[in-house]
C-alpha atoms as a PDB file:
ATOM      1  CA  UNK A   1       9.326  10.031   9.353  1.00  0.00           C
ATOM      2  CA  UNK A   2       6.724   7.193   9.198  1.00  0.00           C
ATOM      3  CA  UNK A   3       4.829   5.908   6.265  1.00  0.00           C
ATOM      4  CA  UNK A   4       0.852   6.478   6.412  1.00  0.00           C
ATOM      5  CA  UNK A   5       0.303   3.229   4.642  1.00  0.00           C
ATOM      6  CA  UNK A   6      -3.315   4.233   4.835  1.00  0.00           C
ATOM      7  CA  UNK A   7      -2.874   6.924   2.405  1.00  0.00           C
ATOM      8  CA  UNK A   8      -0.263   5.801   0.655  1.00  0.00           C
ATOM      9  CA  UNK A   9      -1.857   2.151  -0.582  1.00  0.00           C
ATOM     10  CA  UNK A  10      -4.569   4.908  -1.576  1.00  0.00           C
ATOM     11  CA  UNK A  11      -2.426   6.471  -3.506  1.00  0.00           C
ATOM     12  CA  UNK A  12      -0.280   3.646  -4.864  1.00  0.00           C
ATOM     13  CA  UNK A  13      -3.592   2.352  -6.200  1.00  0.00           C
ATOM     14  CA  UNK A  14      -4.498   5.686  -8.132  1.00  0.00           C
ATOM     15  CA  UNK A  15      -1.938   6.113  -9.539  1.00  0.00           C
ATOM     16  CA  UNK A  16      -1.201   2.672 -10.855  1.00  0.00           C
ATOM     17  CA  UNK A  17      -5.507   2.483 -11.933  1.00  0.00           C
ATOM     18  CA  UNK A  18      -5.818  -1.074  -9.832  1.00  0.00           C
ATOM     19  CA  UNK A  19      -8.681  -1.941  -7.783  1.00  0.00           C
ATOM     20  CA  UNK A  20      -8.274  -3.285  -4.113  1.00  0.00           C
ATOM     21  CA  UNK A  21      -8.099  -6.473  -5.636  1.00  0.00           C
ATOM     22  CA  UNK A  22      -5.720  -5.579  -8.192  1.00  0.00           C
ATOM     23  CA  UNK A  23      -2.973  -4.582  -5.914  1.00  0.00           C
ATOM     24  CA  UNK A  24      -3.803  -7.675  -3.582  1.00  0.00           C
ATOM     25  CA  UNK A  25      -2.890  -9.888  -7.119  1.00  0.00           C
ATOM     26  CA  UNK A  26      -0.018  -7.938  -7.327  1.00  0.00           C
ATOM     27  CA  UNK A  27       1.667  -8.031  -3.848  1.00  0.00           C
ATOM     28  CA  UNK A  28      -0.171 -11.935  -3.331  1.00  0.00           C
ATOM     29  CA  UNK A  29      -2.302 -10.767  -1.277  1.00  0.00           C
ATOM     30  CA  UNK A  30      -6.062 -11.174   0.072  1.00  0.00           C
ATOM     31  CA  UNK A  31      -8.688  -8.365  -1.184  1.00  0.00           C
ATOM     32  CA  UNK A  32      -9.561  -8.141   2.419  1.00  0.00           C
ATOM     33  CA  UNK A  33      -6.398  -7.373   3.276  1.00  0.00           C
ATOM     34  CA  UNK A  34      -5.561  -4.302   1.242  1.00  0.00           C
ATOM     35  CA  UNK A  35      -9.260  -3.288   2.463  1.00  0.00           C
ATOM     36  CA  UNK A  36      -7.898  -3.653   6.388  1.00  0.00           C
ATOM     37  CA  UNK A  37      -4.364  -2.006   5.600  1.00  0.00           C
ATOM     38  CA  UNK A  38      -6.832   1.109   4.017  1.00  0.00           C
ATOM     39  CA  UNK A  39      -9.578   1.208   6.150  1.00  0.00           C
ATOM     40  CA  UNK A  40      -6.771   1.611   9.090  1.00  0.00           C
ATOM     41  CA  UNK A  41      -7.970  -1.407  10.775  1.00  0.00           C
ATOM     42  CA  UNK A  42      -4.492  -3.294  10.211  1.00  0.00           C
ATOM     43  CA  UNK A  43      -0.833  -2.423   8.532  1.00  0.00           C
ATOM     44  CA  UNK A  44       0.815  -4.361   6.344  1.00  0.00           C
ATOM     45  CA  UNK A  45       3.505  -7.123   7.461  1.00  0.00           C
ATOM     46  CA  UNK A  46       7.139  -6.420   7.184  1.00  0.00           C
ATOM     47  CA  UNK A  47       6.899  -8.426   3.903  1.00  0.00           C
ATOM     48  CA  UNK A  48       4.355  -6.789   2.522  1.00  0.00           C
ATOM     49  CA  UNK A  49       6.047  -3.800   3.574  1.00  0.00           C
ATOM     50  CA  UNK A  50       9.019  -4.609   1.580  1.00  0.00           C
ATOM     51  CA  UNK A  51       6.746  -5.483  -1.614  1.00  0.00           C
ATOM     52  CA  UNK A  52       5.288  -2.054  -1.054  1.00  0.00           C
ATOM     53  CA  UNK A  53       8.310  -0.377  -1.113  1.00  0.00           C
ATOM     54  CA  UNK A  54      10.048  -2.045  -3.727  1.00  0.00           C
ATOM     55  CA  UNK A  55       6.981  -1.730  -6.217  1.00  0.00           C
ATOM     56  CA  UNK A  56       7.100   2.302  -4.988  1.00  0.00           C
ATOM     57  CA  UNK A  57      10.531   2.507  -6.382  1.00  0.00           C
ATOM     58  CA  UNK A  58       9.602   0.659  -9.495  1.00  0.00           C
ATOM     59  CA  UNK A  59       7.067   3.129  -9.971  1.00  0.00           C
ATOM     60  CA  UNK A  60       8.432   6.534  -8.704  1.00  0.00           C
ATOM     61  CA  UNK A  61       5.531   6.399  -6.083  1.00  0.00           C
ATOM     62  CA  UNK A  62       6.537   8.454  -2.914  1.00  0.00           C
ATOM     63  CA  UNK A  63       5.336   7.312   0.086  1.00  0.00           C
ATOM     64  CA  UNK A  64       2.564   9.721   2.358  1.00  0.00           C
ATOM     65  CA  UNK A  65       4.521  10.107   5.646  1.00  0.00           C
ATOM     66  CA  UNK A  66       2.655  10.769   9.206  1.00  0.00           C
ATOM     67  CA  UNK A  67       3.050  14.563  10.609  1.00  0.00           C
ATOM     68  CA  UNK A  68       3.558  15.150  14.115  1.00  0.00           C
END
């Protein structure tokens, strides 16, 4: 199974009520770079990966996974 970080930073930021630059504060991150990671045009570094993760367990977020 593979994360859609596309849909799930969407989601992570929904459910949480932060803007793009909201969740870029909280994972010390650029605005433009949550944009990228939900516009598809980039995904997020291993690190931010992790941060993701982590702050998804914090939260009881589950992640949107990719169907085949």
């Amino acid at each position: 199974m593979r994360v859609d970080y596309k849909k799930t930073i969407v989601k992570i930021r929904t459910e949480l009520g932060l803007s793009q630059q909201g969740l870029a504060d909280l994972l010390d991150v650029t605005f433009q770079t949550v944009n990228r990671w939900e516009n598809g045009h980039f995904e997020p570094t291993k690190i931010a990966k992790a941060k993701l993760e982590q702050l998804m367990k914090d939260k009881d977020i589950a992640p949107i996974t990719e169907e085949k």
